[in-house]
PDB file of N, CA and C in Angstrom:
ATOM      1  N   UNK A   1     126.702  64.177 106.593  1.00  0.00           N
ATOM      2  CA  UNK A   1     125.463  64.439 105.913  1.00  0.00           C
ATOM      3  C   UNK A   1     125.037  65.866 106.260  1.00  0.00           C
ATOM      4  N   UNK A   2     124.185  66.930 105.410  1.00  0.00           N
ATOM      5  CA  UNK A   2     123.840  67.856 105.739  1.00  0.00           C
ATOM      6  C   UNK A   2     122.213  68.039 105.290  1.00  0.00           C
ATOM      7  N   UNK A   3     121.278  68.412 106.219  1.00  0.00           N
ATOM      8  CA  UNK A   3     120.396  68.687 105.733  1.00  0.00           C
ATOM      9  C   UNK A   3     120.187  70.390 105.846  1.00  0.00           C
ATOM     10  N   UNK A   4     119.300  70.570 105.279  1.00  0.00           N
ATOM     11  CA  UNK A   4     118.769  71.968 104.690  1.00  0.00           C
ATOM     12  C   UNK A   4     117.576  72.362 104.850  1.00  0.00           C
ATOM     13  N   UNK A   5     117.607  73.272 105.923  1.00  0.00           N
ATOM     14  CA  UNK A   5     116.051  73.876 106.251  1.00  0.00           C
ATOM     15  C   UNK A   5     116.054  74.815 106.265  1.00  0.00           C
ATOM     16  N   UNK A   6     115.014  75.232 106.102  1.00  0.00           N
ATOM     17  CA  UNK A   6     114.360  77.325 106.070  1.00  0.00           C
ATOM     18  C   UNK A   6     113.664  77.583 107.333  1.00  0.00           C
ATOM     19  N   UNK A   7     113.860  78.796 107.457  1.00  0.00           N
ATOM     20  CA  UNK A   7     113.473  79.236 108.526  1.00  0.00           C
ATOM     21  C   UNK A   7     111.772  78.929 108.531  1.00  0.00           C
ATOM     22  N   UNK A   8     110.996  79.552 109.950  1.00  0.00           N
ATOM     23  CA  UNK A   8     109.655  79.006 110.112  1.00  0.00           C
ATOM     24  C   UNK A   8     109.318  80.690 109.525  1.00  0.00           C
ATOM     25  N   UNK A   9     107.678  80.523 109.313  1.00  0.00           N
ATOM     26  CA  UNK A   9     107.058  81.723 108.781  1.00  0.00           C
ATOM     27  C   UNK A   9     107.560  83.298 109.933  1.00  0.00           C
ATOM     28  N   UNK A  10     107.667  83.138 111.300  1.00  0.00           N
ATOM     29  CA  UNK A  10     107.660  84.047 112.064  1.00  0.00           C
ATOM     30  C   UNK A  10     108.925  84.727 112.233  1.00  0.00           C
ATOM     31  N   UNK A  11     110.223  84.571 111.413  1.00  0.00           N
ATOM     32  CA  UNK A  11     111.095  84.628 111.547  1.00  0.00           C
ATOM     33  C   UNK A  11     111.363  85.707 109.901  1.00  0.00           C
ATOM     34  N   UNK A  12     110.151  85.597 109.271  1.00  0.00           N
ATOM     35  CA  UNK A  12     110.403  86.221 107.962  1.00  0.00           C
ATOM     36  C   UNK A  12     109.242  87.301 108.169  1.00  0.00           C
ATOM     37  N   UNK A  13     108.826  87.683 109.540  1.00  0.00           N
ATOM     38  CA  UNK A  13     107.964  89.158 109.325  1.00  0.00           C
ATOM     39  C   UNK A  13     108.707  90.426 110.037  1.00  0.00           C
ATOM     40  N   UNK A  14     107.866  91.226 110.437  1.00  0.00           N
ATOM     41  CA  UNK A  14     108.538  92.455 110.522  1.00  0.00           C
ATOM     42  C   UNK A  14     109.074  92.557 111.821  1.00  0.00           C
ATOM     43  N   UNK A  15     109.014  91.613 113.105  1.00  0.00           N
ATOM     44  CA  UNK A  15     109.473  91.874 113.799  1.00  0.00           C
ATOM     45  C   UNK A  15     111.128  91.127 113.991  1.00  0.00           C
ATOM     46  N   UNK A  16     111.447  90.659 112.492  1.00  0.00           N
ATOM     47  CA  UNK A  16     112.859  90.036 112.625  1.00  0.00           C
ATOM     48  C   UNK A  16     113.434  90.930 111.619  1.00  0.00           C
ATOM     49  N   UNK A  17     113.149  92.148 111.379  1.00  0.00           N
ATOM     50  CA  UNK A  17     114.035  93.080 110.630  1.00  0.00           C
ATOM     51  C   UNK A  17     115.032  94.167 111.713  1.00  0.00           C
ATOM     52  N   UNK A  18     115.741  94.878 110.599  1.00  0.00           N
ATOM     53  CA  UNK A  18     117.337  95.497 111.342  1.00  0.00           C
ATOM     54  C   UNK A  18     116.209  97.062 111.539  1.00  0.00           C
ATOM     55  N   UNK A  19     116.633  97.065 113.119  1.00  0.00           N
ATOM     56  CA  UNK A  19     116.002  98.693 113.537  1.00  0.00           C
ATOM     57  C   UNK A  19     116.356  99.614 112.612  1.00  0.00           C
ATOM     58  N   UNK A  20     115.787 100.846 112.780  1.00  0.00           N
ATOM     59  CA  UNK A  20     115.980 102.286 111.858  1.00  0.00           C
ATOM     60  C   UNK A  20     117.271 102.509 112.430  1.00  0.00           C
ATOM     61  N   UNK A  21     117.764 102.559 112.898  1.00  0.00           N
ATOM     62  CA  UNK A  21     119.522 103.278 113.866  1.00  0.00           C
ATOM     63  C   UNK A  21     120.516 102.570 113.441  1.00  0.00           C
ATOM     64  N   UNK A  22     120.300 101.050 111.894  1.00  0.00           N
ATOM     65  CA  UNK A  22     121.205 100.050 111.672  1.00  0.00           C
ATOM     66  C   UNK A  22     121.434 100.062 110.187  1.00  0.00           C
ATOM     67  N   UNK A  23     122.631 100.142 110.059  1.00  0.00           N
ATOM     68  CA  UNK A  23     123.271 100.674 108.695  1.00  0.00           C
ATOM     69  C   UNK A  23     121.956  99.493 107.300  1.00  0.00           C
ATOM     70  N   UNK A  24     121.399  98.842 107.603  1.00  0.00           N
ATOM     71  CA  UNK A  24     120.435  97.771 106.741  1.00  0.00           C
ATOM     72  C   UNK A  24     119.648  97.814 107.224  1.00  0.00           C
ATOM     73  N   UNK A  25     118.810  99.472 107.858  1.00  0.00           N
ATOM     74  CA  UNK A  25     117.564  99.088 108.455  1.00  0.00           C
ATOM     75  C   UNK A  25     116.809  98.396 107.414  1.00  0.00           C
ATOM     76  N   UNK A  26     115.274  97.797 108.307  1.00  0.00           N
ATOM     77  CA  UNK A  26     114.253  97.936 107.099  1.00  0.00           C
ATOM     78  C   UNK A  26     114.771  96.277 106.384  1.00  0.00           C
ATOM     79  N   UNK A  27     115.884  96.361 106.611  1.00  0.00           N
ATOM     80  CA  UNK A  27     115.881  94.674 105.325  1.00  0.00           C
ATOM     81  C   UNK A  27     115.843  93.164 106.719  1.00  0.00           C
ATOM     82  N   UNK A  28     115.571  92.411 106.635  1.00  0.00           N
ATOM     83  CA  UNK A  28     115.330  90.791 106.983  1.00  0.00           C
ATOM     84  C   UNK A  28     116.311  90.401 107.698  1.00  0.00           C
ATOM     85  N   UNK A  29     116.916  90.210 109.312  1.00  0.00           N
ATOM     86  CA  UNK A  29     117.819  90.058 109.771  1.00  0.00           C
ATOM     87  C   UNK A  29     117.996  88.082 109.352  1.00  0.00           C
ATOM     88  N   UNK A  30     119.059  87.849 109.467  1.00  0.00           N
ATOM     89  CA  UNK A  30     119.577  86.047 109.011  1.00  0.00           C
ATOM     90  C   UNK A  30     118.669  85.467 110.270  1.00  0.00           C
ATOM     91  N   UNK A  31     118.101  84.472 110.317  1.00  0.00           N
ATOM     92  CA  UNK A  31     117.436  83.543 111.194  1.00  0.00           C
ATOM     93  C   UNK A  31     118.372  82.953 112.142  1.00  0.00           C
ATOM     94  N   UNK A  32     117.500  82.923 113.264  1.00  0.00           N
ATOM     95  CA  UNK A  32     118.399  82.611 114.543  1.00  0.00           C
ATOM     96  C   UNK A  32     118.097  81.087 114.771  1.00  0.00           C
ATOM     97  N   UNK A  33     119.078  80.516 115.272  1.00  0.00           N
ATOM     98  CA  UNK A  33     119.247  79.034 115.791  1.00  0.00           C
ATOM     99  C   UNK A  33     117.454  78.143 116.075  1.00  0.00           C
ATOM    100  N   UNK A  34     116.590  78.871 117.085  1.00  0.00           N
ATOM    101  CA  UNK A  34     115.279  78.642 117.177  1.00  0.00           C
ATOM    102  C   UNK A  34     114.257  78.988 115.813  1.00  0.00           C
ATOM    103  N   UNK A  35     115.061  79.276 114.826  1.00  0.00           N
ATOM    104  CA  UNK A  35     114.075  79.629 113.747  1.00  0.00           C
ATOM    105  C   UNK A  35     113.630  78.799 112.522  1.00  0.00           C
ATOM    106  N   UNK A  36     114.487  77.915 112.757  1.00  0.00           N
ATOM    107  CA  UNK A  36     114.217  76.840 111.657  1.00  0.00           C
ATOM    108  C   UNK A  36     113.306  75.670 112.152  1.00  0.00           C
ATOM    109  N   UNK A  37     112.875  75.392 110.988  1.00  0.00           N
ATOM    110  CA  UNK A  37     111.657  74.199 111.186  1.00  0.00           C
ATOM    111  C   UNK A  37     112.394  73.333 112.040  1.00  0.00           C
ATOM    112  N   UNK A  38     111.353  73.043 113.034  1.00  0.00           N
ATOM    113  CA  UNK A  38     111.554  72.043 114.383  1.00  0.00           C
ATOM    114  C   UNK A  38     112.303  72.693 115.606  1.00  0.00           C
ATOM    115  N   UNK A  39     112.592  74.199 115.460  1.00  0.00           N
ATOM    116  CA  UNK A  39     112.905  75.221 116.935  1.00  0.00           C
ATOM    117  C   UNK A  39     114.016  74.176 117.398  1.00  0.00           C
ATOM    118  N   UNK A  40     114.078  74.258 118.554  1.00  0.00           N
ATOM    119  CA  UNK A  40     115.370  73.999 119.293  1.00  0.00           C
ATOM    120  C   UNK A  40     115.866  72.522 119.407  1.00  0.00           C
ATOM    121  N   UNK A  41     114.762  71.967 119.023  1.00  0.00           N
ATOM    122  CA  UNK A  41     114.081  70.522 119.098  1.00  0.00           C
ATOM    123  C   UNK A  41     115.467  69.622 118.151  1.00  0.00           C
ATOM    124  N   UNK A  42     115.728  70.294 117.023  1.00  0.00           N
ATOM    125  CA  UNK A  42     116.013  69.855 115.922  1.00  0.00           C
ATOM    126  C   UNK A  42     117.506  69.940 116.133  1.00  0.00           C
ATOM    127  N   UNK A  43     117.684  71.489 116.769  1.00  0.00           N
ATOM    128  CA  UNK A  43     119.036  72.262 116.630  1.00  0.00           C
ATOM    129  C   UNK A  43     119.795  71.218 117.982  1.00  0.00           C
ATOM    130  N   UNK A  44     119.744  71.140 118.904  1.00  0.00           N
ATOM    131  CA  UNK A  44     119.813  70.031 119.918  1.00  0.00           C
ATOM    132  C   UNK A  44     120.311  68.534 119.415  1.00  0.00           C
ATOM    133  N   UNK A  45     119.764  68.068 118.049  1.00  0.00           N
ATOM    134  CA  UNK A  45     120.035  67.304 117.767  1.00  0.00           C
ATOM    135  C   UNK A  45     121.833  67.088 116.564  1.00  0.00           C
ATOM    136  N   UNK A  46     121.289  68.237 115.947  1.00  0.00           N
ATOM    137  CA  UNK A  46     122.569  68.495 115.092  1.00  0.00           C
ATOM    138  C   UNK A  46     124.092  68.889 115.360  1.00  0.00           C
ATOM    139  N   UNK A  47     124.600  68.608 114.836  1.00  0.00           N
ATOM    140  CA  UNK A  47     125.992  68.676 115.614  1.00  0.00           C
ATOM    141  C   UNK A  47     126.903  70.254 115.122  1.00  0.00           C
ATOM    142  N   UNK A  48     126.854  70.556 113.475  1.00  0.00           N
ATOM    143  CA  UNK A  48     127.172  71.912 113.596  1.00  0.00           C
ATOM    144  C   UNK A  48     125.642  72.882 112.881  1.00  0.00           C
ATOM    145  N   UNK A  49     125.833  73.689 112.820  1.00  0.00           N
ATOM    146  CA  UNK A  49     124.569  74.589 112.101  1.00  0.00           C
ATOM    147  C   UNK A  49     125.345  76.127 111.326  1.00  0.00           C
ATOM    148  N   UNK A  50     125.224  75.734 110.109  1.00  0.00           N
ATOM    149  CA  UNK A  50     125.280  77.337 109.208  1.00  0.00           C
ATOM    150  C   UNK A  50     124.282  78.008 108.873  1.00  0.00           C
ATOM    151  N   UNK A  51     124.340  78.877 108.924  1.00  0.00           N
ATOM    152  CA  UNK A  51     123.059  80.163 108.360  1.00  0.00           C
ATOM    153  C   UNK A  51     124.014  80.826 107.181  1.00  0.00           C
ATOM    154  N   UNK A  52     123.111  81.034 106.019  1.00  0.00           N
ATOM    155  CA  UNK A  52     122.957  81.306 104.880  1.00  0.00           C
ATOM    156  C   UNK A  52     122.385  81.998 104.487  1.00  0.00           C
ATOM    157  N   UNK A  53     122.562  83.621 104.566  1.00  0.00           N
ATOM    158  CA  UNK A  53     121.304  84.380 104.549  1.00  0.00           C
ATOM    159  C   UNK A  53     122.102  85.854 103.201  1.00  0.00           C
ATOM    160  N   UNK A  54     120.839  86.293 102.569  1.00  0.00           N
ATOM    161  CA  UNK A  54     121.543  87.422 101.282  1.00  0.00           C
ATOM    162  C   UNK A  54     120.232  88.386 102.063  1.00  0.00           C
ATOM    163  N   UNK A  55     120.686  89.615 101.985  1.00  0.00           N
ATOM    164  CA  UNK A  55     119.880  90.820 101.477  1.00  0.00           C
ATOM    165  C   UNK A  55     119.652  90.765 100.167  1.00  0.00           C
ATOM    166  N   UNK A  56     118.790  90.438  99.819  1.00  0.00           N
ATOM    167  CA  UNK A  56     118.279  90.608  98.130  1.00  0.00           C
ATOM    168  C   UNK A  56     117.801  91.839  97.974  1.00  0.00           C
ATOM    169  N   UNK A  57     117.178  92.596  99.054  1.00  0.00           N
ATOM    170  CA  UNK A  57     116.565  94.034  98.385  1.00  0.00           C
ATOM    171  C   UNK A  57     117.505  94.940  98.492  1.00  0.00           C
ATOM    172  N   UNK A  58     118.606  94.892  98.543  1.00  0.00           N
ATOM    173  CA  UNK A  58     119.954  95.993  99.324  1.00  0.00           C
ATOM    174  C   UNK A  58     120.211  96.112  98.082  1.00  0.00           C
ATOM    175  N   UNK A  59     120.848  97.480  98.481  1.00  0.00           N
ATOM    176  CA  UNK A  59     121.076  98.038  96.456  1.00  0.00           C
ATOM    177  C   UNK A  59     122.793  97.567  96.620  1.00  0.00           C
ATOM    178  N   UNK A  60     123.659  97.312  98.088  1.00  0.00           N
ATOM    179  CA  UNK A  60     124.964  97.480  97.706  1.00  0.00           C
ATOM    180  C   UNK A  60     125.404  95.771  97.918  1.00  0.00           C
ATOM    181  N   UNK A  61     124.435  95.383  98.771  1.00  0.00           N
ATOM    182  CA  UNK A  61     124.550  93.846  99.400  1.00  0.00           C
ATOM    183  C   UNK A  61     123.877  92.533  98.985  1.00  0.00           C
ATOM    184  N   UNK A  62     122.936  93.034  97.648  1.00  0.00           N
ATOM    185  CA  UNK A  62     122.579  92.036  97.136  1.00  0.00           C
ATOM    186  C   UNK A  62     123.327  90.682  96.354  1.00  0.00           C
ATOM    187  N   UNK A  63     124.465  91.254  96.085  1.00  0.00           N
ATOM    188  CA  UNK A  63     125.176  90.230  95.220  1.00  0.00           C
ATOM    189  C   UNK A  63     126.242  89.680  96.353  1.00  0.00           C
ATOM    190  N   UNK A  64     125.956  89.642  97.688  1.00  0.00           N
ATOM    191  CA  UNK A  64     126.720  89.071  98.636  1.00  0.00           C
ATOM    192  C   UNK A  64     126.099  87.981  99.366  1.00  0.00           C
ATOM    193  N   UNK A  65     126.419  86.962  99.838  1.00  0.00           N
ATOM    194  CA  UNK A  65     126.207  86.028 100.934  1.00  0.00           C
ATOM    195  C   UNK A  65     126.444  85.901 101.904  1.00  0.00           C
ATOM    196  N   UNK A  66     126.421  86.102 102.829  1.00  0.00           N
ATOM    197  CA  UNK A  66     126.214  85.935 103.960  1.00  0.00           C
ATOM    198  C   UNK A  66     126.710  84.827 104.786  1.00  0.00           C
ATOM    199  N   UNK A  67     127.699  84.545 104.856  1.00  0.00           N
ATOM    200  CA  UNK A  67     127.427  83.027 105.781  1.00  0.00           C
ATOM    201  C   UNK A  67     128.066  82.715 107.403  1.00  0.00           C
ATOM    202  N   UNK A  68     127.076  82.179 108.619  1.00  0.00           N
ATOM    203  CA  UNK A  68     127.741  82.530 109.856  1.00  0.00           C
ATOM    204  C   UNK A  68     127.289  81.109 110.503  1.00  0.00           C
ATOM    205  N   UNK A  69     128.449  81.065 111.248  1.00  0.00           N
ATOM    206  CA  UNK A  69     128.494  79.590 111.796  1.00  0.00           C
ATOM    207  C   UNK A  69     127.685  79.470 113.650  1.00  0.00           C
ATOM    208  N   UNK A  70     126.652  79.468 113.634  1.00  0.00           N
ATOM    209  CA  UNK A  70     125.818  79.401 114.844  1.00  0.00           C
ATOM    210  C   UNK A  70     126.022  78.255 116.114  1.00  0.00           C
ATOM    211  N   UNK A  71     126.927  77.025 115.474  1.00  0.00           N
ATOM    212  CA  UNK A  71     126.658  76.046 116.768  1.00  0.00           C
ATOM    213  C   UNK A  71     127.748  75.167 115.926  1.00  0.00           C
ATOM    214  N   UNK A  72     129.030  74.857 116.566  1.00  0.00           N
ATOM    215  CA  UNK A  72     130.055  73.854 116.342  1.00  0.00           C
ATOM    216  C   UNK A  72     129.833  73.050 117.395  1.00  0.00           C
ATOM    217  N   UNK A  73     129.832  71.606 117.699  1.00  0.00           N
ATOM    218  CA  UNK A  73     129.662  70.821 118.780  1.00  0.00           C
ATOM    219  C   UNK A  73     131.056  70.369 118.980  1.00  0.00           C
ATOM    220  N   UNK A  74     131.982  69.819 118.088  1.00  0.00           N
ATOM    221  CA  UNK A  74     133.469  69.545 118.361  1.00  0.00           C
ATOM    222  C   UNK A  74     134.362  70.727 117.847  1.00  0.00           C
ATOM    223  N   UNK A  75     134.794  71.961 118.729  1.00  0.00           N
ATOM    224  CA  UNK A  75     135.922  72.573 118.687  1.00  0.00           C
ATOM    225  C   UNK A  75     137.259  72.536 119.045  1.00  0.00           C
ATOM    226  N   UNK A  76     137.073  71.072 119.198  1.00  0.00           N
ATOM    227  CA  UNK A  76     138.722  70.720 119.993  1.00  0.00           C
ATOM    228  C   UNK A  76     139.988  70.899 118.332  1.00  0.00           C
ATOM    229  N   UNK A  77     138.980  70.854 116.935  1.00  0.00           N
ATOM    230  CA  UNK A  77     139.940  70.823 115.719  1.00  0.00           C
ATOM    231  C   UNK A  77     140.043  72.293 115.505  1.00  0.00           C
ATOM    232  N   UNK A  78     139.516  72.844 116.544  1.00  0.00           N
ATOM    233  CA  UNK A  78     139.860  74.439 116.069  1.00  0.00           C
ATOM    234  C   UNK A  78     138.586  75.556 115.390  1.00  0.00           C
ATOM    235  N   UNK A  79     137.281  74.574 115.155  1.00  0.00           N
ATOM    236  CA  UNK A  79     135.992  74.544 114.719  1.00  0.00           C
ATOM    237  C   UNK A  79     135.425  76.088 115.806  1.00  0.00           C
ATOM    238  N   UNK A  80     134.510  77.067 115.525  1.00  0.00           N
ATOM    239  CA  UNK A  80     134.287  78.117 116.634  1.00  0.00           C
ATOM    240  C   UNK A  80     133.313  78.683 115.489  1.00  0.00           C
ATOM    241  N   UNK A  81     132.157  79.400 116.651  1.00  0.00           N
ATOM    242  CA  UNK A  81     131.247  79.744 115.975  1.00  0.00           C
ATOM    243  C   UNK A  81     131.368  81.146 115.431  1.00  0.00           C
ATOM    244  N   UNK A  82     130.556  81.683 114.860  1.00  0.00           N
ATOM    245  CA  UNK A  82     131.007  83.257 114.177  1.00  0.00           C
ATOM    246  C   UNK A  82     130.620  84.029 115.432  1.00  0.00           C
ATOM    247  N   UNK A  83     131.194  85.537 115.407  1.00  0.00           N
ATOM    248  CA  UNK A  83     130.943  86.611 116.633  1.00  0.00           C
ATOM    249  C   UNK A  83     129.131  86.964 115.949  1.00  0.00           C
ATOM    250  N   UNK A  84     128.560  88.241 116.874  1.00  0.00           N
ATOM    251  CA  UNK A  84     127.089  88.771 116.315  1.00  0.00           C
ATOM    252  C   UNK A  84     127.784  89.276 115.475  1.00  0.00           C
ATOM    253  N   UNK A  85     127.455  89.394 114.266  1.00  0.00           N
ATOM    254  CA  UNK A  85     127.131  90.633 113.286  1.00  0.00           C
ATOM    255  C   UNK A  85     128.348  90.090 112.514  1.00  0.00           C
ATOM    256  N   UNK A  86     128.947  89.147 112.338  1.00  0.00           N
ATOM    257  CA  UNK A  86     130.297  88.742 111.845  1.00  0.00           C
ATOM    258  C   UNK A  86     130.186  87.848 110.818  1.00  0.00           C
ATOM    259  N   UNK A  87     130.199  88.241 109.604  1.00  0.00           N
ATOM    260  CA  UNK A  87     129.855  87.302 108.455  1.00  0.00           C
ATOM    261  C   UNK A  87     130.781  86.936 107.772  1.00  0.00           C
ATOM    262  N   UNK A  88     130.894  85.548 107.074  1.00  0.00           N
ATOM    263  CA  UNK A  88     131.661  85.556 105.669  1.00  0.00           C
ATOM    264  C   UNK A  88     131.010  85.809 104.879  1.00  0.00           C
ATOM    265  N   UNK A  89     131.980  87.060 104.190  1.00  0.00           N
ATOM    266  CA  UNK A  89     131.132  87.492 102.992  1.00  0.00           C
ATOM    267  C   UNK A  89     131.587  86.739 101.303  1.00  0.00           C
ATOM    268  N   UNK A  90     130.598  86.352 100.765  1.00  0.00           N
ATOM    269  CA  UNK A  90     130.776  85.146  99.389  1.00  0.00           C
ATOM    270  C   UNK A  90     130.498  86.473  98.334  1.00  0.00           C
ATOM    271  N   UNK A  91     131.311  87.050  97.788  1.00  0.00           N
ATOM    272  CA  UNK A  91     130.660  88.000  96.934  1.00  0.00           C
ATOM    273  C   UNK A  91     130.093  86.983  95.200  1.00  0.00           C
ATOM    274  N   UNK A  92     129.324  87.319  94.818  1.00  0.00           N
ATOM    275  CA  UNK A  92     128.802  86.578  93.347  1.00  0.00           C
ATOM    276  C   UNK A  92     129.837  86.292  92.209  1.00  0.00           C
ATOM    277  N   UNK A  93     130.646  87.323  92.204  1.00  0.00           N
ATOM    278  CA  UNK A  93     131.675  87.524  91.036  1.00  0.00           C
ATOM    279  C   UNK A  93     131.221  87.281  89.469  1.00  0.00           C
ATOM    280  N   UNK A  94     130.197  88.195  89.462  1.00  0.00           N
ATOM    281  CA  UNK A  94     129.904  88.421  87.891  1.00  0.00           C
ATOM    282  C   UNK A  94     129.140  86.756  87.680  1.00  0.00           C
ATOM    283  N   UNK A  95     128.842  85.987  88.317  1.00  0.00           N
ATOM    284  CA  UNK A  95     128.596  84.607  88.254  1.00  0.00           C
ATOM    285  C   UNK A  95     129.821  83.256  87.744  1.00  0.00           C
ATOM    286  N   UNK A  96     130.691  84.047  87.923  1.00  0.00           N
ATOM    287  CA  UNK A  96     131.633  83.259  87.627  1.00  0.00           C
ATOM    288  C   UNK A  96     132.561  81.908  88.661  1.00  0.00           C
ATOM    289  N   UNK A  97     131.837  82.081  89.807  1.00  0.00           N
ATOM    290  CA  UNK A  97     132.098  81.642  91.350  1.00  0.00           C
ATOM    291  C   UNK A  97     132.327  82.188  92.240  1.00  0.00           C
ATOM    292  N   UNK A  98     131.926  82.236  93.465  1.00  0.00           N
ATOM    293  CA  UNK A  98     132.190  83.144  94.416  1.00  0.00           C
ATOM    294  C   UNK A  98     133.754  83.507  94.538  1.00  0.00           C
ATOM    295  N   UNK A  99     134.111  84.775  95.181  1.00  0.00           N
ATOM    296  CA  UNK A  99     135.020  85.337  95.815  1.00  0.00           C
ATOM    297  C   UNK A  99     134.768  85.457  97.445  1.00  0.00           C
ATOM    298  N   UNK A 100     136.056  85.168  98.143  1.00  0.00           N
ATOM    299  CA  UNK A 100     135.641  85.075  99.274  1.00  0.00           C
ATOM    300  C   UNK A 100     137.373  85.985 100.027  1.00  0.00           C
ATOM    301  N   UNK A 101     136.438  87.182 100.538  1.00  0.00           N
ATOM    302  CA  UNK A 101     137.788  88.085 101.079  1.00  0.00           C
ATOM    303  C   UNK A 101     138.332  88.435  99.930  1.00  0.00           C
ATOM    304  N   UNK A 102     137.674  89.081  98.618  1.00  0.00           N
ATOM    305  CA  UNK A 102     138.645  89.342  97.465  1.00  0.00           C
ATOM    306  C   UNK A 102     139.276  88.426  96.646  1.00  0.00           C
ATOM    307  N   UNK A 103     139.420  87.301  97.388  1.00  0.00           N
ATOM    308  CA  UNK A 103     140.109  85.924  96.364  1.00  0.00           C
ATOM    309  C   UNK A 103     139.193  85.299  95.769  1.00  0.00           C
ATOM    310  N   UNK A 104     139.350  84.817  94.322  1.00  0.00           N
ATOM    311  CA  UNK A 104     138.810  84.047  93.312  1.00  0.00           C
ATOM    312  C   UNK A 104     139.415  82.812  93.339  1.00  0.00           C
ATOM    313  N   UNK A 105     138.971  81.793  94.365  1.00  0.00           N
ATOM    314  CA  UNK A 105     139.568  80.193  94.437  1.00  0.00           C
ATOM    315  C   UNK A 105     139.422  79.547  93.312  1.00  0.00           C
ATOM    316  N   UNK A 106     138.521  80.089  92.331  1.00  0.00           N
ATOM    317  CA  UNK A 106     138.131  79.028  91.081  1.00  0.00           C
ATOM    318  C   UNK A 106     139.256  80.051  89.878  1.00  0.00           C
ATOM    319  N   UNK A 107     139.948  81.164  89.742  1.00  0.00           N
ATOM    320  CA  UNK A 107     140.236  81.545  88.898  1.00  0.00           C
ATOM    321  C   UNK A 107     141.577  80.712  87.956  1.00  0.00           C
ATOM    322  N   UNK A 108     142.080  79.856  88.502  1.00  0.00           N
ATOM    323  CA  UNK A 108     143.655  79.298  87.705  1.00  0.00           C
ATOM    324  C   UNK A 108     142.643  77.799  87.291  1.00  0.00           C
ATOM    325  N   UNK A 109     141.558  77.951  88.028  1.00  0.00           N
ATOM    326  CA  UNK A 109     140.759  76.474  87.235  1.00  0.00           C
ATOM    327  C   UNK A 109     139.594  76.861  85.516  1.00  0.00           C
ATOM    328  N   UNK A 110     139.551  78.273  85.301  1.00  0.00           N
ATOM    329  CA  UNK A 110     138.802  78.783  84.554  1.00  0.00           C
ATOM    330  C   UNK A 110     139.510  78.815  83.121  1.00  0.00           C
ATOM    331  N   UNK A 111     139.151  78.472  82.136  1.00  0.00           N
ATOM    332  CA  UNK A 111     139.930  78.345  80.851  1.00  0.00           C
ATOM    333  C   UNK A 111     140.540  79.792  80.756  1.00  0.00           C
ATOM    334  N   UNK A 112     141.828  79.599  80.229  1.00  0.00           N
ATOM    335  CA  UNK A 112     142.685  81.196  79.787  1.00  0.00           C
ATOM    336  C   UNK A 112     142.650  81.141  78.560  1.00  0.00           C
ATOM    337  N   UNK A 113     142.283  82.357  78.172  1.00  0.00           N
ATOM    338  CA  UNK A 113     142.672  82.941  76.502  1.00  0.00           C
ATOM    339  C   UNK A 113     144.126  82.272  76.134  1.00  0.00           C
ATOM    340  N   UNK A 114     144.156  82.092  75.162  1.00  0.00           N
ATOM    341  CA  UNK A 114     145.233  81.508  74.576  1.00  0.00           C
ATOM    342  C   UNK A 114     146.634  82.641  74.513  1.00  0.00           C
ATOM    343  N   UNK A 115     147.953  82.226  74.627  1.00  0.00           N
ATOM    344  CA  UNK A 115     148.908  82.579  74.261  1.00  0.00           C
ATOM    345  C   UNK A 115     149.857  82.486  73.222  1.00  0.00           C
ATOM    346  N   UNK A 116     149.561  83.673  72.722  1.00  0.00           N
ATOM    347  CA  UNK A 116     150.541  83.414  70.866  1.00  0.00           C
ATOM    348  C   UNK A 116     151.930  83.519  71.308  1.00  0.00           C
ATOM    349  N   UNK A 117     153.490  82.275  70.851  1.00  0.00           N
ATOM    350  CA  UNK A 117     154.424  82.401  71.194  1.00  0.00           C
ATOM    351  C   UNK A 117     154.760  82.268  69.644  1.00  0.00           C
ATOM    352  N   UNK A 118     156.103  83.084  70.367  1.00  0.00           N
ATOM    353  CA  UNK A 118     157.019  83.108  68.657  1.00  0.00           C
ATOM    354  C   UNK A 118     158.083  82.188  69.164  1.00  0.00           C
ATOM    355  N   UNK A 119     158.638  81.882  67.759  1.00  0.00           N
ATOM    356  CA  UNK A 119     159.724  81.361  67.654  1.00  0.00           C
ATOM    357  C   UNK A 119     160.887  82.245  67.670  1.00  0.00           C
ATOM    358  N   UNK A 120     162.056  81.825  67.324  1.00  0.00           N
ATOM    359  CA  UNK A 120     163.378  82.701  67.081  1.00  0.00           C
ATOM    360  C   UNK A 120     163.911  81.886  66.247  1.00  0.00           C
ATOM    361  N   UNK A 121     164.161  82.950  64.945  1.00  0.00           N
ATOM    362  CA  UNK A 121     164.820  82.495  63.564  1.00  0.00           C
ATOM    363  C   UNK A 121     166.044  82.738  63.533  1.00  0.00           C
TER     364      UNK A 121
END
């Protein structure tokens, strides 16, 4: 089962943005483990936790996602959390489904233009 929470109000003001000296100053750093509704309380209880976070105001990073794995509880299958600053990046792909690392997983599932074959007379 997965549930889905947003971060708490204090986690979306100015003191959770990227310093001036950081290639995204100025934009909304991803919410940390204590930031979601019910603080540590909650996170304690859950067994893994993803963060899901976009720069929407970034002129080069808006059409990217973000996604970093904060807390695996069973890593014995090989399961490990992301490094700081270490994202998978989901790019949008024109809205056609994400790309992830350049690959289009949905592209051989997407209808193809048709192919005109000839015969031989």
């Amino acid at each position: 089962m997965y549930i889905n929470t947003h971060p708490n109000t204090e986690s979306g003001r100015g003191g959770n943005l990227y310093p001036d000296n950081h290639h995204w100053h100025g934009h909304l750093k991803p919410p940390l483990k204590d930031h979601i509704e019910g603080g540590k309380a909650f996170l304690n209880r859950c067994d893994d936790m993803i963060v899901i976070h976009r720069l929407v105001k970034h002129q080069e990073m808006k059409y990217l996602t973000m996604l970093t794995t904060e807390k695996i509880k069973d890593q014995e299958t090989g399961g490990a959390i992301t490094g700081f600053e270490e994202f998978i990046l989901f790019e949008f792909n024109h809205g056609l489904g994400f790309k992830v690392s350049n690959v289009d997983p949905l592209k051989e599932l997407r209808p193809q233009p048709p192919v005109q074959t000839q015969t031989p007379f």
